[in-house]
PDB file of N, CA and C in Angstrom:
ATOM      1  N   UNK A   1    -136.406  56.144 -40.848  1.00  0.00           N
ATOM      2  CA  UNK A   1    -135.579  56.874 -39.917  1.00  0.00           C
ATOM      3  C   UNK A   1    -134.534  55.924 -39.332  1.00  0.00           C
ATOM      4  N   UNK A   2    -133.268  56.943 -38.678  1.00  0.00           N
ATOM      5  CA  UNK A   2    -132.409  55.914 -38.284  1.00  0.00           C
ATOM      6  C   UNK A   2    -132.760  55.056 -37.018  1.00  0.00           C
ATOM      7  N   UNK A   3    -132.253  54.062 -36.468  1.00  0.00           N
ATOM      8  CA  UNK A   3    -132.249  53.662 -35.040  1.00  0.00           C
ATOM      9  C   UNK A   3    -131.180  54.426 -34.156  1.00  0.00           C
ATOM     10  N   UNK A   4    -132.187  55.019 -33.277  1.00  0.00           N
ATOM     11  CA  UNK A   4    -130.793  55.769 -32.087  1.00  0.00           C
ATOM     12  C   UNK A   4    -131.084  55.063 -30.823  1.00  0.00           C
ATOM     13  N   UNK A   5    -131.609  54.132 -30.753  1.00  0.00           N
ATOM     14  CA  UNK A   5    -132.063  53.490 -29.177  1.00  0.00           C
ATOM     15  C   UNK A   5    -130.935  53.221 -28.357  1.00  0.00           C
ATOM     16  N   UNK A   6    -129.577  52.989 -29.334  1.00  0.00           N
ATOM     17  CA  UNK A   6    -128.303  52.469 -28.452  1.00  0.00           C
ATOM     18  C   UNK A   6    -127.093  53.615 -28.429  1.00  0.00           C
ATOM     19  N   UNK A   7    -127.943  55.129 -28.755  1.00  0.00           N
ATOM     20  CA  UNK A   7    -127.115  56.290 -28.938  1.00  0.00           C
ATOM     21  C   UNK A   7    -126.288  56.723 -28.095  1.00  0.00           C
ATOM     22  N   UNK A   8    -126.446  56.610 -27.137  1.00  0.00           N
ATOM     23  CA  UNK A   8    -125.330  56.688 -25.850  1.00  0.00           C
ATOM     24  C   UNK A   8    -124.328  56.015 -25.675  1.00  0.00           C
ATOM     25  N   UNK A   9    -123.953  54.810 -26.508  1.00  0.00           N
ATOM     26  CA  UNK A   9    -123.321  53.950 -26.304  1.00  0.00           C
ATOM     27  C   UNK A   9    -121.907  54.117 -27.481  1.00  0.00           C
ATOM     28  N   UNK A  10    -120.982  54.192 -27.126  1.00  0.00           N
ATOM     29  CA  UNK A  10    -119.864  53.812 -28.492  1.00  0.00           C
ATOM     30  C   UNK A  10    -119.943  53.038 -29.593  1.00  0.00           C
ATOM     31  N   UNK A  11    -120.124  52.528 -30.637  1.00  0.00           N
ATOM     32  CA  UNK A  11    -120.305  51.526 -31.135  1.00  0.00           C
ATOM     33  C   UNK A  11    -118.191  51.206 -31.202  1.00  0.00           C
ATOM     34  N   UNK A  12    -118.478  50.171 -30.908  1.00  0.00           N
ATOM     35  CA  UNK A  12    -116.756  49.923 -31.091  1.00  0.00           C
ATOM     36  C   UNK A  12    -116.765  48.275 -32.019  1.00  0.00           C
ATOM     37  N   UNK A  13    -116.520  47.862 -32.889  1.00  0.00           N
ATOM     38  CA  UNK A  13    -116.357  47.039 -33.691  1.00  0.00           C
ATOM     39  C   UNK A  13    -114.838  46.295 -34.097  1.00  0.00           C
ATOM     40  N   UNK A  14    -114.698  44.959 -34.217  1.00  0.00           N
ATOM     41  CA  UNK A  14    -112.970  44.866 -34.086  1.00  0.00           C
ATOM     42  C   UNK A  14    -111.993  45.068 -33.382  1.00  0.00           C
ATOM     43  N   UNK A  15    -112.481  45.343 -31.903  1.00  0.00           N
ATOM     44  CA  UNK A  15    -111.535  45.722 -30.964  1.00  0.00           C
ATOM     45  C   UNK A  15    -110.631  44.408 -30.804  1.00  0.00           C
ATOM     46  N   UNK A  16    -111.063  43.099 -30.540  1.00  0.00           N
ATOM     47  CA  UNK A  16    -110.440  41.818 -30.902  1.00  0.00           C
ATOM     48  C   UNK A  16    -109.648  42.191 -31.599  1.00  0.00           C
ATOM     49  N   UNK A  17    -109.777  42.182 -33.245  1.00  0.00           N
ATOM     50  CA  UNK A  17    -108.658  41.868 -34.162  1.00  0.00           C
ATOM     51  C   UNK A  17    -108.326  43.121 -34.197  1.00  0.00           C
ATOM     52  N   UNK A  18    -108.349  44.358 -33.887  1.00  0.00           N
ATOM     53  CA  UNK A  18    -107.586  45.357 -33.716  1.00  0.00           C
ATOM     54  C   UNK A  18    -106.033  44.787 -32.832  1.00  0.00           C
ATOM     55  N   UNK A  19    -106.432  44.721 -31.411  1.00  0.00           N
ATOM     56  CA  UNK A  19    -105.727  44.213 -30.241  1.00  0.00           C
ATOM     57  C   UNK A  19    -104.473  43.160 -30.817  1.00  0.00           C
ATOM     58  N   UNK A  20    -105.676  41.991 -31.195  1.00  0.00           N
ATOM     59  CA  UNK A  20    -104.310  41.120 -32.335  1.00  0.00           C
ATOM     60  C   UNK A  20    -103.624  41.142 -32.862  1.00  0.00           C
ATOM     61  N   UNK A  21    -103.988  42.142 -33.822  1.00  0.00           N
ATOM     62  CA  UNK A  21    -102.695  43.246 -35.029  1.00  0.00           C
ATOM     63  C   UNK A  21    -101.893  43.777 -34.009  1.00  0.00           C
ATOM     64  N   UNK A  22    -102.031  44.356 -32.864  1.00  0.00           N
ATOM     65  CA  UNK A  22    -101.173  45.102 -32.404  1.00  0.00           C
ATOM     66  C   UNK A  22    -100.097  44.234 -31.586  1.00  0.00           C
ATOM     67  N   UNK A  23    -100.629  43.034 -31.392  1.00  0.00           N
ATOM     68  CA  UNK A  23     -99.708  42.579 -30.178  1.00  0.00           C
ATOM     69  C   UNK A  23     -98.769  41.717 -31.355  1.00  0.00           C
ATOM     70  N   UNK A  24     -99.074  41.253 -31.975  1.00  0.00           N
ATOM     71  CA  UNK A  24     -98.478  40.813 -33.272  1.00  0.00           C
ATOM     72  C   UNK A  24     -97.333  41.947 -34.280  1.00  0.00           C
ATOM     73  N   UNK A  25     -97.949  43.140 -34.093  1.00  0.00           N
ATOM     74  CA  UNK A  25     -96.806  43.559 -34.305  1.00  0.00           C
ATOM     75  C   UNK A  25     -95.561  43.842 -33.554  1.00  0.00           C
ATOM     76  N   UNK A  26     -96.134  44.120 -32.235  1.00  0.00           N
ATOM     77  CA  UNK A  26     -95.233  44.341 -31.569  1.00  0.00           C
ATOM     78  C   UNK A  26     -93.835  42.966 -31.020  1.00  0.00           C
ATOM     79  N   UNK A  27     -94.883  41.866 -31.049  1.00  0.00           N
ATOM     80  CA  UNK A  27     -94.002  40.708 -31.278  1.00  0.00           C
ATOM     81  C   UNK A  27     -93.188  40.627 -32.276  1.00  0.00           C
ATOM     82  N   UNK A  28     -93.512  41.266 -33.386  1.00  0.00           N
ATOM     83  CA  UNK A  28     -92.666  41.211 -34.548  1.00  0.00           C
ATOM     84  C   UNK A  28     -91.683  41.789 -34.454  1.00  0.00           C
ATOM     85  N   UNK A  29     -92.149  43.508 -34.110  1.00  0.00           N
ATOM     86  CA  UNK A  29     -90.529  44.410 -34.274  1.00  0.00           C
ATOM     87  C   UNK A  29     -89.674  43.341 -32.966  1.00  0.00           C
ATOM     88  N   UNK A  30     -89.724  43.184 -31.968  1.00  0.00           N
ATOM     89  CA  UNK A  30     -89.323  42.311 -30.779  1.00  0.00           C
ATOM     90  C   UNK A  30     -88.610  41.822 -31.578  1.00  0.00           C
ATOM     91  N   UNK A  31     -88.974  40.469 -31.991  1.00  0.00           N
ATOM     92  CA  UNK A  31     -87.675  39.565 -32.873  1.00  0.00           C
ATOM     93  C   UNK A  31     -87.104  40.506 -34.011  1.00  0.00           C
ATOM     94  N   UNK A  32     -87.964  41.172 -34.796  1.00  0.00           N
ATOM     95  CA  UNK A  32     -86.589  41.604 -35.183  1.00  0.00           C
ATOM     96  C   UNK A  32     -85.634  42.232 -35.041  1.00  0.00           C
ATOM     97  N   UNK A  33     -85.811  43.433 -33.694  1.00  0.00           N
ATOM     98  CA  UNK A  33     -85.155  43.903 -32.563  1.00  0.00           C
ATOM     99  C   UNK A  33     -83.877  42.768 -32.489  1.00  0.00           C
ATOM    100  N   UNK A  34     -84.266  41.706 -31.873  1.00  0.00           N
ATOM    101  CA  UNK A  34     -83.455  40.221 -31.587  1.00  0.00           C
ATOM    102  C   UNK A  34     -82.596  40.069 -32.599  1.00  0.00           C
ATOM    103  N   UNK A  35     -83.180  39.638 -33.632  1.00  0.00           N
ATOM    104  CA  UNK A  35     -82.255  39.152 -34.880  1.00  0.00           C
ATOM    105  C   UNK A  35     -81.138  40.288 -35.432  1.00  0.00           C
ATOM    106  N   UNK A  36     -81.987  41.104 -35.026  1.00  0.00           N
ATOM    107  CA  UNK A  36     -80.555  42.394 -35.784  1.00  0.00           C
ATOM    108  C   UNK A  36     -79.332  42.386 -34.594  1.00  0.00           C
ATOM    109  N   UNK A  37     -79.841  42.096 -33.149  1.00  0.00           N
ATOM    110  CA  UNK A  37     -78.896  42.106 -32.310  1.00  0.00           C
ATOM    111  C   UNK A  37     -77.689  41.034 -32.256  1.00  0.00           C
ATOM    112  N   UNK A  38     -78.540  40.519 -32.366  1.00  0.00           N
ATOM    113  CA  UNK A  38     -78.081  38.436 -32.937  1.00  0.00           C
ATOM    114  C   UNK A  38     -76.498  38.750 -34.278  1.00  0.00           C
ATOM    115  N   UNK A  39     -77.278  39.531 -34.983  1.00  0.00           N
ATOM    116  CA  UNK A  39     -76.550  39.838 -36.571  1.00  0.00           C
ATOM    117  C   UNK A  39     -75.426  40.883 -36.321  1.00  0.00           C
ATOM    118  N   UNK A  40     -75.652  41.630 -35.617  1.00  0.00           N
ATOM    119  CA  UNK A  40     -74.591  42.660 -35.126  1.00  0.00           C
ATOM    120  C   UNK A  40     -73.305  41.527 -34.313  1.00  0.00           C
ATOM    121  N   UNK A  41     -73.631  41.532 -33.014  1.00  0.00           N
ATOM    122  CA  UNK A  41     -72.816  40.462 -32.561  1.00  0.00           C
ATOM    123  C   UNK A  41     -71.740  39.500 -33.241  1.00  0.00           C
ATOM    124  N   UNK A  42     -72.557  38.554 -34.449  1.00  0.00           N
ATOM    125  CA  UNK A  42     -71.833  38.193 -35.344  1.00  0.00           C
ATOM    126  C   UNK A  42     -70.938  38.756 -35.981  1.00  0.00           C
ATOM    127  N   UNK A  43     -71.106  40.078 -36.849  1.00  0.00           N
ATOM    128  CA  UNK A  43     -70.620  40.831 -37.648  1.00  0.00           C
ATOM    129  C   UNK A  43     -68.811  41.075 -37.019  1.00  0.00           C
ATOM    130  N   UNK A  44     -69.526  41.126 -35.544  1.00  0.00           N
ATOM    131  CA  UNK A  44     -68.124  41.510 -34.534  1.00  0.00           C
ATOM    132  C   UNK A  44     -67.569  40.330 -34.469  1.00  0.00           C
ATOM    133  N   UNK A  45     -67.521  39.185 -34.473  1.00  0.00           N
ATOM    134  CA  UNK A  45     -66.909  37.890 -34.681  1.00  0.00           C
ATOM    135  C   UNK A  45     -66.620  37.868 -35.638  1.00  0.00           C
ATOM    136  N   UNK A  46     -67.216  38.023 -36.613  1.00  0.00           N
ATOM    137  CA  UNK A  46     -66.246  37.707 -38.351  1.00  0.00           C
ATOM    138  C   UNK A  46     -65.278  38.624 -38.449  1.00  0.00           C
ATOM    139  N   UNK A  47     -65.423  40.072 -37.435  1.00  0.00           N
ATOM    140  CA  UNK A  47     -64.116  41.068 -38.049  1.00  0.00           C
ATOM    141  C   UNK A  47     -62.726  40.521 -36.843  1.00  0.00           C
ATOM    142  N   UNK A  48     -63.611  40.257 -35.535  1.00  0.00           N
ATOM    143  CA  UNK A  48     -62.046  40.510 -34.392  1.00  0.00           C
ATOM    144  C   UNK A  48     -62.427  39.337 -34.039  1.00  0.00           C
ATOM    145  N   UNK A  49     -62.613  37.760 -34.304  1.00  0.00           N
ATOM    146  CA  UNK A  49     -62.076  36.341 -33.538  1.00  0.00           C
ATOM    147  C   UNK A  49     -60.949  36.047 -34.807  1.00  0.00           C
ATOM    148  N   UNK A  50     -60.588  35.137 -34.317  1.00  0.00           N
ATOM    149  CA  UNK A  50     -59.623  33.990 -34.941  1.00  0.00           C
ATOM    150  C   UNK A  50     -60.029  33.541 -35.860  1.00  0.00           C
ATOM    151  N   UNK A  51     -59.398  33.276 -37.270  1.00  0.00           N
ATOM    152  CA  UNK A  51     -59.882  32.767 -38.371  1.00  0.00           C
ATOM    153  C   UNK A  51     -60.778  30.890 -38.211  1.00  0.00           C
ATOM    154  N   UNK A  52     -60.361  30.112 -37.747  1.00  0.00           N
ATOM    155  CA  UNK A  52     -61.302  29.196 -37.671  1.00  0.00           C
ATOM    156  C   UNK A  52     -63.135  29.245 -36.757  1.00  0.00           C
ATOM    157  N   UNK A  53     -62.086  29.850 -36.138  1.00  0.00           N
ATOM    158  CA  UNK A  53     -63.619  29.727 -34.709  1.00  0.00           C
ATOM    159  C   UNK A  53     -64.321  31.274 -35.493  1.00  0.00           C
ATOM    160  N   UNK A  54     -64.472  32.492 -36.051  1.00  0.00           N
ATOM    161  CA  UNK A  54     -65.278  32.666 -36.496  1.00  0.00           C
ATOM    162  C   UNK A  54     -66.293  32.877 -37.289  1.00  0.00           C
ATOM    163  N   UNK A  55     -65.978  31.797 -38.140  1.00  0.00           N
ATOM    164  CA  UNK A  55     -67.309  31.252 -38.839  1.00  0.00           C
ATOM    165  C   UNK A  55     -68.283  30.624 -38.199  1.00  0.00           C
ATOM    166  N   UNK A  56     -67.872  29.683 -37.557  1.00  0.00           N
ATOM    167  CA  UNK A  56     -68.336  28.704 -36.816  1.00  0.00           C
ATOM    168  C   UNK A  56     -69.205  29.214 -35.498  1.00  0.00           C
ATOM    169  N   UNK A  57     -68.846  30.203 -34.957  1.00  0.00           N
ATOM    170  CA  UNK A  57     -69.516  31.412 -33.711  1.00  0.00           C
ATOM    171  C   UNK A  57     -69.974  32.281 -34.428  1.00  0.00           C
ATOM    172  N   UNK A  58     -69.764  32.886 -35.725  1.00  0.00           N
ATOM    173  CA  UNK A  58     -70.927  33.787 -36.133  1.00  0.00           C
ATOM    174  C   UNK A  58     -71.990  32.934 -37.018  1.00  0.00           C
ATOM    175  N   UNK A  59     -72.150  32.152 -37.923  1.00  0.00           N
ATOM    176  CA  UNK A  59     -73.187  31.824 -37.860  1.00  0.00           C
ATOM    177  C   UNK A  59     -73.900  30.943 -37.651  1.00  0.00           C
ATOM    178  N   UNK A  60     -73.277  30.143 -36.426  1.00  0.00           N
ATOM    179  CA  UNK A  60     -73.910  29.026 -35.638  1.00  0.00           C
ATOM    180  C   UNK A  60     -74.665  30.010 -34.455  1.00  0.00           C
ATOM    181  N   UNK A  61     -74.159  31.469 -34.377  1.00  0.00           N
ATOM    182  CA  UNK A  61     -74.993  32.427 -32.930  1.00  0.00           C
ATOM    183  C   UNK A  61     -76.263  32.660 -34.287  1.00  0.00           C
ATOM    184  N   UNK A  62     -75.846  33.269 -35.334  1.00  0.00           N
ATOM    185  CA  UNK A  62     -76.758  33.503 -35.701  1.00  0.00           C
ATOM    186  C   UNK A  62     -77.905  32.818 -35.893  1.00  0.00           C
ATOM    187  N   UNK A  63     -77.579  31.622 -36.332  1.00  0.00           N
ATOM    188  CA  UNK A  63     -78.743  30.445 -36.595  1.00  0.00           C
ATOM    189  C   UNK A  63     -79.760  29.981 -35.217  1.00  0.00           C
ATOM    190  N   UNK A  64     -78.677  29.864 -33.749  1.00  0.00           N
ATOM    191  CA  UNK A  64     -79.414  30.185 -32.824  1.00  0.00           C
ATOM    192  C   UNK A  64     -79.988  31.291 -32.265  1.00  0.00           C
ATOM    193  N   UNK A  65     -79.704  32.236 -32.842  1.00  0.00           N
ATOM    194  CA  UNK A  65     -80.505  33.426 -32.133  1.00  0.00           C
ATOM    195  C   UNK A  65     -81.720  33.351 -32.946  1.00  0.00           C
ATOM    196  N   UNK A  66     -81.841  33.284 -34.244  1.00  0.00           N
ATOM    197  CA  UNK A  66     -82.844  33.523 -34.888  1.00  0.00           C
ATOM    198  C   UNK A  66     -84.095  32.284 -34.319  1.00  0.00           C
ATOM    199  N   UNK A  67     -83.276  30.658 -34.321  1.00  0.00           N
ATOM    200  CA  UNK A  67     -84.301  30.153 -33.417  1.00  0.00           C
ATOM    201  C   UNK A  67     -84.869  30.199 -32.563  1.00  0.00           C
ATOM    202  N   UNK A  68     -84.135  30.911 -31.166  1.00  0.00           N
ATOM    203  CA  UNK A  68     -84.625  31.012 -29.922  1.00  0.00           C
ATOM    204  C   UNK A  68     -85.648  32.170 -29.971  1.00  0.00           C
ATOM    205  N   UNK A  69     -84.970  33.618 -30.898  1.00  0.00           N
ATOM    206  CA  UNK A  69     -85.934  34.252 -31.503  1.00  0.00           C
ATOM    207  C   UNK A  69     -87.322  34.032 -31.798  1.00  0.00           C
ATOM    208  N   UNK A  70     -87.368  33.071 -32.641  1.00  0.00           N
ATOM    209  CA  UNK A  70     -88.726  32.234 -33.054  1.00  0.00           C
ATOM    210  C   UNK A  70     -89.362  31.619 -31.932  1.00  0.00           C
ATOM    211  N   UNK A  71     -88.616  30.943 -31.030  1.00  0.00           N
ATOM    212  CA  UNK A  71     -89.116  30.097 -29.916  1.00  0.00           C
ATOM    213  C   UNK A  71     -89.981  31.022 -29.372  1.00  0.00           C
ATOM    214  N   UNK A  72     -89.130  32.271 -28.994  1.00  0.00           N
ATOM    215  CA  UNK A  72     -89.853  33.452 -28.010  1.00  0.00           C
ATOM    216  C   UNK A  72     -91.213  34.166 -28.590  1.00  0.00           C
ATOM    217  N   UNK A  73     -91.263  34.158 -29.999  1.00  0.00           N
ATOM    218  CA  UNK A  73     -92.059  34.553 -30.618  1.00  0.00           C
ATOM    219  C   UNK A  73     -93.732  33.478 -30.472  1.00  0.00           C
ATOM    220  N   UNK A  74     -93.231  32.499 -31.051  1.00  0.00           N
ATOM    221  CA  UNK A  74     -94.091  31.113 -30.717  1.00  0.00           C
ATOM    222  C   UNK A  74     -94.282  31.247 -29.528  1.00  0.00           C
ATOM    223  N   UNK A  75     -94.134  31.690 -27.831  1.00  0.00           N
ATOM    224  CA  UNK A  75     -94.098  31.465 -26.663  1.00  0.00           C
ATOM    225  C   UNK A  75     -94.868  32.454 -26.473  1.00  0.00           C
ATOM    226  N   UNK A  76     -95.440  33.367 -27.451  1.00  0.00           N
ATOM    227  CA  UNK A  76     -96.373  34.681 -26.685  1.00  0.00           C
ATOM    228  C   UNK A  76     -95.460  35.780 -26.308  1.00  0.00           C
ATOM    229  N   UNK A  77     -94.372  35.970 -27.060  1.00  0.00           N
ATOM    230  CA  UNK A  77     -93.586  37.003 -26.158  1.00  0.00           C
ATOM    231  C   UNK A  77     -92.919  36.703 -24.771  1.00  0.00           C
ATOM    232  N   UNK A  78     -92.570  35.804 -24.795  1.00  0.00           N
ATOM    233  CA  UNK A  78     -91.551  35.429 -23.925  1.00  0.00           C
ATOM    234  C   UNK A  78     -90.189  35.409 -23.978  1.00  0.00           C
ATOM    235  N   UNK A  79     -89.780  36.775 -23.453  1.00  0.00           N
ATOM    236  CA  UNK A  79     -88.185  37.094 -24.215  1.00  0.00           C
ATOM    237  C   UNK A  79     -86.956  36.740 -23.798  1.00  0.00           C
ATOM    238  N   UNK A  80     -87.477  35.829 -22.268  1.00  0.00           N
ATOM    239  CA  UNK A  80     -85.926  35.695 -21.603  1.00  0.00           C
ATOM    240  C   UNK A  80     -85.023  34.585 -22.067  1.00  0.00           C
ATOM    241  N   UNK A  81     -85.645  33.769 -22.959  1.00  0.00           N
ATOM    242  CA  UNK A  81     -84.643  33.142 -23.600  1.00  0.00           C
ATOM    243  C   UNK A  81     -83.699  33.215 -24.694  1.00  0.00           C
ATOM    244  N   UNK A  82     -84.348  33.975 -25.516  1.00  0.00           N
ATOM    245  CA  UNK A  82     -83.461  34.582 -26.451  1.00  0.00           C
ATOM    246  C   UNK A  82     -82.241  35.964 -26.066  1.00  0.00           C
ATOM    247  N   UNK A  83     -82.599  36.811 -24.658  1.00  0.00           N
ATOM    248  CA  UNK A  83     -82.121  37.395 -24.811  1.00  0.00           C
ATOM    249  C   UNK A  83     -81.162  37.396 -23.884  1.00  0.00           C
ATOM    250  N   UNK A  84     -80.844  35.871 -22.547  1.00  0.00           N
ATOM    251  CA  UNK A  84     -80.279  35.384 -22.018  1.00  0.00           C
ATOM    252  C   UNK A  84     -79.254  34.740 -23.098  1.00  0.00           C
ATOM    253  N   UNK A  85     -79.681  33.720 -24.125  1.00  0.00           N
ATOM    254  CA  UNK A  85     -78.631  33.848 -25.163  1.00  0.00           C
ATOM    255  C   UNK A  85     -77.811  34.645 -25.607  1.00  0.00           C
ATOM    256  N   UNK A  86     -78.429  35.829 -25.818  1.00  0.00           N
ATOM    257  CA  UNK A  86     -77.405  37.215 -26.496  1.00  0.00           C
ATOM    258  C   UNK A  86     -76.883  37.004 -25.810  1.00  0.00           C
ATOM    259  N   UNK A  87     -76.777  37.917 -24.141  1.00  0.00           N
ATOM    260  CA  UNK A  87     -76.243  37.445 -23.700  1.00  0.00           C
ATOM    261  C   UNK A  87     -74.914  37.029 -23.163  1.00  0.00           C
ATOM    262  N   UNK A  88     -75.216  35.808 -23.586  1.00  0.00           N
ATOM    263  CA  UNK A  88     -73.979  35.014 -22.943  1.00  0.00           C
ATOM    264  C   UNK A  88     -73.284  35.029 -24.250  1.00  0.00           C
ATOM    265  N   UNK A  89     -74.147  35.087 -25.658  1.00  0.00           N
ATOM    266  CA  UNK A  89     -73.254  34.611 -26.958  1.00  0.00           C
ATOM    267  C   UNK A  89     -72.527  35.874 -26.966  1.00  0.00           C
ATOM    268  N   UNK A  90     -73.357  36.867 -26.694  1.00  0.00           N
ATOM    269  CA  UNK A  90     -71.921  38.782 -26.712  1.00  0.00           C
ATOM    270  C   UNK A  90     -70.640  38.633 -25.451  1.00  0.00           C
ATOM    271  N   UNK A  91     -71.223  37.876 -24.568  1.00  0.00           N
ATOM    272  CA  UNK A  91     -69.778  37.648 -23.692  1.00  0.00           C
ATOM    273  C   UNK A  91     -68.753  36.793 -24.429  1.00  0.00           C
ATOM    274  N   UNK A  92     -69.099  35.444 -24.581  1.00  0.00           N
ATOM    275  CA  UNK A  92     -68.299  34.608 -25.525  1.00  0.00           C
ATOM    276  C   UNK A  92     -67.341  35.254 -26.385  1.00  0.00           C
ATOM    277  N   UNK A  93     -68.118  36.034 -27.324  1.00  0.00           N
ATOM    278  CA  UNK A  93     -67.561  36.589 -28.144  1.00  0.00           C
ATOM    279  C   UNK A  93     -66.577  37.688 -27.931  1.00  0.00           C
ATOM    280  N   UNK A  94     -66.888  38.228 -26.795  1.00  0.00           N
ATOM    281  CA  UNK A  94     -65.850  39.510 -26.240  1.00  0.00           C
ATOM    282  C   UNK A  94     -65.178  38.744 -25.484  1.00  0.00           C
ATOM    283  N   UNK A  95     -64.709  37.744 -25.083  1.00  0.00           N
ATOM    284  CA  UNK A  95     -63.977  37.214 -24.668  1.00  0.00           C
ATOM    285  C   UNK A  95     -62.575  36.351 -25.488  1.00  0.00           C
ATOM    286  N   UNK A  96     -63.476  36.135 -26.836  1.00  0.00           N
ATOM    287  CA  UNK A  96     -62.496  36.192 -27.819  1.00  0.00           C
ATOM    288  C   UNK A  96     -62.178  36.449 -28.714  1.00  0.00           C
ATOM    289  N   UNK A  97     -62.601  38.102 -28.819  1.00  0.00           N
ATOM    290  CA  UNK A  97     -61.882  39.239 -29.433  1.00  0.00           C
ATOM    291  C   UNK A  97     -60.218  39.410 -28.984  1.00  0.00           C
ATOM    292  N   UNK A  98     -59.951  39.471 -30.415  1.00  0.00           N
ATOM    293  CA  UNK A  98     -58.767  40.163 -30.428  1.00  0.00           C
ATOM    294  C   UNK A  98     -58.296  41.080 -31.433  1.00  0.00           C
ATOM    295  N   UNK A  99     -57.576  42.001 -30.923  1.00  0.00           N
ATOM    296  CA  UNK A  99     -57.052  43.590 -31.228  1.00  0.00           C
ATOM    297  C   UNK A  99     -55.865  43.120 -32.318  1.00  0.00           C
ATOM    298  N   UNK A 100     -56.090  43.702 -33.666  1.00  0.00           N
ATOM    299  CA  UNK A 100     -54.911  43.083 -33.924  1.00  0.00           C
ATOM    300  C   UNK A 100     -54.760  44.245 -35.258  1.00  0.00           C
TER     301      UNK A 100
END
């Protein structure tokens, strides 16, 4: 026969690595949330800055966003640094846009 002595009780198994998967993913979409924002930004520098400066501002933002990205990721979800970067790198950049 079966054992029911602990029948009242839930059996819940893996709630740990359940929890893990989840916070892990959610860290994940996060940066890549980041990086696509990071990549957009750029995109707008390669079409409306100045031919020298944007290469050099789109994928020198990009290369740092994706690090600080990582940093934040490595940090447990700690997002204010990467997204204090955006940021300031989307002001930069709208600052030297031009209409042309």
């Amino acid at each position: 026969m079966a054992n029911h002595s602990n029948s009242s009780q839930p059996v819940v198994q893996g709630m740990a690595a359940h929890d893990a998967t989840y916070k892990g993913f959610l860290n994940g979409s996060a940066t890549a949330g980041l990086v696509c924002l990071y990549i957009l930004v750029a995109l707008v520098t390669f079409r409306f800055v100045d031919y020298p400066l944007n290469m050099f501002v789109g994928f020198g933002g990009i290369i740092v966003g994706v690090i600080a990205s990582m940093i934040g990721l490595r940090a447990g979800g700690k997002w204010l640094l990467p997204v204090v970067i955006l940021v300031l790198y989307g002001l930069f950049v709208a600052n030297n846009v031009h209409m042309s």
